[in-house]
Protein backbone atom coordinates (compact mmCIF):
# COMPACT_ATOMS: atom_id res chain seq x y z
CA UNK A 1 -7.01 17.78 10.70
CA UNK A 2 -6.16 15.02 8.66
CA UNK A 3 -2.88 12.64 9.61
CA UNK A 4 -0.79 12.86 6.49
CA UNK A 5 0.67 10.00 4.58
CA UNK A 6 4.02 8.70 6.23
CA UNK A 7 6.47 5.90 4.32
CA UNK A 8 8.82 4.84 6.55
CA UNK A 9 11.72 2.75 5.69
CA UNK A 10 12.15 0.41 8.54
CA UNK A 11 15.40 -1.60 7.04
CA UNK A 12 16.59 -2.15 3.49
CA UNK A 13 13.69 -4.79 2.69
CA UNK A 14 10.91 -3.43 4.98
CA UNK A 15 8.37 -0.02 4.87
CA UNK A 16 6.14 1.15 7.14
CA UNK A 17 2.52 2.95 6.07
CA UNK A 18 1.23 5.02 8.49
CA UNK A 19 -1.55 7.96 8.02
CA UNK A 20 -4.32 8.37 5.93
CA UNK A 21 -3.79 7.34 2.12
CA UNK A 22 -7.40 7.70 0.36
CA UNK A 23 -9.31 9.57 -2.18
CA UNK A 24 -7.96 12.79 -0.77
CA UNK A 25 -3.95 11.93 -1.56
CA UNK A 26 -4.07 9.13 -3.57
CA UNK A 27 -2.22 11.16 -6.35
CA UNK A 28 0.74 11.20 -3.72
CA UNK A 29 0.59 7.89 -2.58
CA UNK A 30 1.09 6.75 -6.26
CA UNK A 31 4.00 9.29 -6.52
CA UNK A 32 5.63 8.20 -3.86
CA UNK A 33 5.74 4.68 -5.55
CA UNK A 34 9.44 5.30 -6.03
CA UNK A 35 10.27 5.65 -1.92
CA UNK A 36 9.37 1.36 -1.93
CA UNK A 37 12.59 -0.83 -2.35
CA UNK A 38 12.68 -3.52 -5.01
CA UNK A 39 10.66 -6.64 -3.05
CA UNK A 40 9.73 -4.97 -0.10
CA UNK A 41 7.71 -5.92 2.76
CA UNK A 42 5.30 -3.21 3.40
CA UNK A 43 3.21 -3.02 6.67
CA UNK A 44 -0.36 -1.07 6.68
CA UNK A 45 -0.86 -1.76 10.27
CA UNK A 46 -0.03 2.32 10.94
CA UNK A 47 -2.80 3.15 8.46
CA UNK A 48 -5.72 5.63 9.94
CA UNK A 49 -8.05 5.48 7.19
CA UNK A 50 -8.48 3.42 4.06
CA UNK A 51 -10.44 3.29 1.32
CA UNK A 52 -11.49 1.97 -2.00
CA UNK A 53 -8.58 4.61 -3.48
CA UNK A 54 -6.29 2.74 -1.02
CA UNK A 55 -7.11 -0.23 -2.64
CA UNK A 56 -6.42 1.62 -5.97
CA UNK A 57 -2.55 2.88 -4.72
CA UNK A 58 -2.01 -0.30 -3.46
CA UNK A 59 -2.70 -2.19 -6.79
CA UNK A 60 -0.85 0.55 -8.77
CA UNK A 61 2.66 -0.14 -6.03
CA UNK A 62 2.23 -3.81 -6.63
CA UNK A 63 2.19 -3.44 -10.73
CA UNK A 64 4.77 -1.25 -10.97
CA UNK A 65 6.84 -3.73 -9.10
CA UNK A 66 5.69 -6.65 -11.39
CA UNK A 67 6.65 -4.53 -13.96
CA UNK A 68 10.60 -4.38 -12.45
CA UNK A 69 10.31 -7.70 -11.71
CA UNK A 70 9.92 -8.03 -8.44
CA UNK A 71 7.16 -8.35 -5.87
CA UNK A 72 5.73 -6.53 -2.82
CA UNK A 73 4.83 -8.65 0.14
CA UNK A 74 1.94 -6.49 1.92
CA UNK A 75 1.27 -7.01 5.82
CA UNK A 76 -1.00 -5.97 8.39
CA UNK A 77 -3.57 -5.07 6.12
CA UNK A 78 -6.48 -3.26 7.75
CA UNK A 79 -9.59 -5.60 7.90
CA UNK A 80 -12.02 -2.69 6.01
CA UNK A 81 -9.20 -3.27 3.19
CA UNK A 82 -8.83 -6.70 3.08
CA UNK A 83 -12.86 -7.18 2.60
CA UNK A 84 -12.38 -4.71 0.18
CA UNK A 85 -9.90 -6.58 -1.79
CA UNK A 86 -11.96 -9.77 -1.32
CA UNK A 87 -15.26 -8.31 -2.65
CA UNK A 88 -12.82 -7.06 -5.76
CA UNK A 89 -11.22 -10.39 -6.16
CA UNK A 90 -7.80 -8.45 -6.02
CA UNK A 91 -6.12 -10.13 -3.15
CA UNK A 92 -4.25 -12.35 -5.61
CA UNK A 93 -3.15 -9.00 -7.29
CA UNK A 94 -1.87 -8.09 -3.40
CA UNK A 95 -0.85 -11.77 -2.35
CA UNK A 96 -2.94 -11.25 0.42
């Protein structure tokens, strides 16, 4: 049984990830782009499983808020992801 992806606003600025967001929903984590606030913080720590499609969502939440102008601040990124993001030279793209 898989644990589903869960976005949890924590206070206007802040969102929580929790779950599994990988190849197998990736199509909703990018949908759910919309439920992040305009320069949020947003906390992986609750993440179950990660993987290079993570990394993928992730990159697509961050553009789309470069493209409003604003920024998201990720946090508690799981250490399988942040290698991941090293070896792809796209922590800058994080601001990990």
């Amino acid at each position: 049984m898989s644990d589903a992806l869960r976005i949890e606003r924590v206070d206007a600025g802040h969102v929580r990830v929790a779950g599994e967001l990988g190849f197998a929903n990736a199509g909703e984590g990018v949908a759910r782009a919309q439920e992040l606030p305009a320069g949020a913080t947003v906390d992986l720590a609750g993440l179950s499983r990660s993987d290079s499609a993570t990394l993928g969502v992730l990159l697509i939440w961050a553009a789309r808020a470069a493209k409003r102008g604003t920024r998201i601040t990720f946090t508690n990124v799981p250490a399988g992801l942040r290698a991941l993001a090293h070896l792809c030279d796209a922590e800058p793209l994080l601001g990990i």
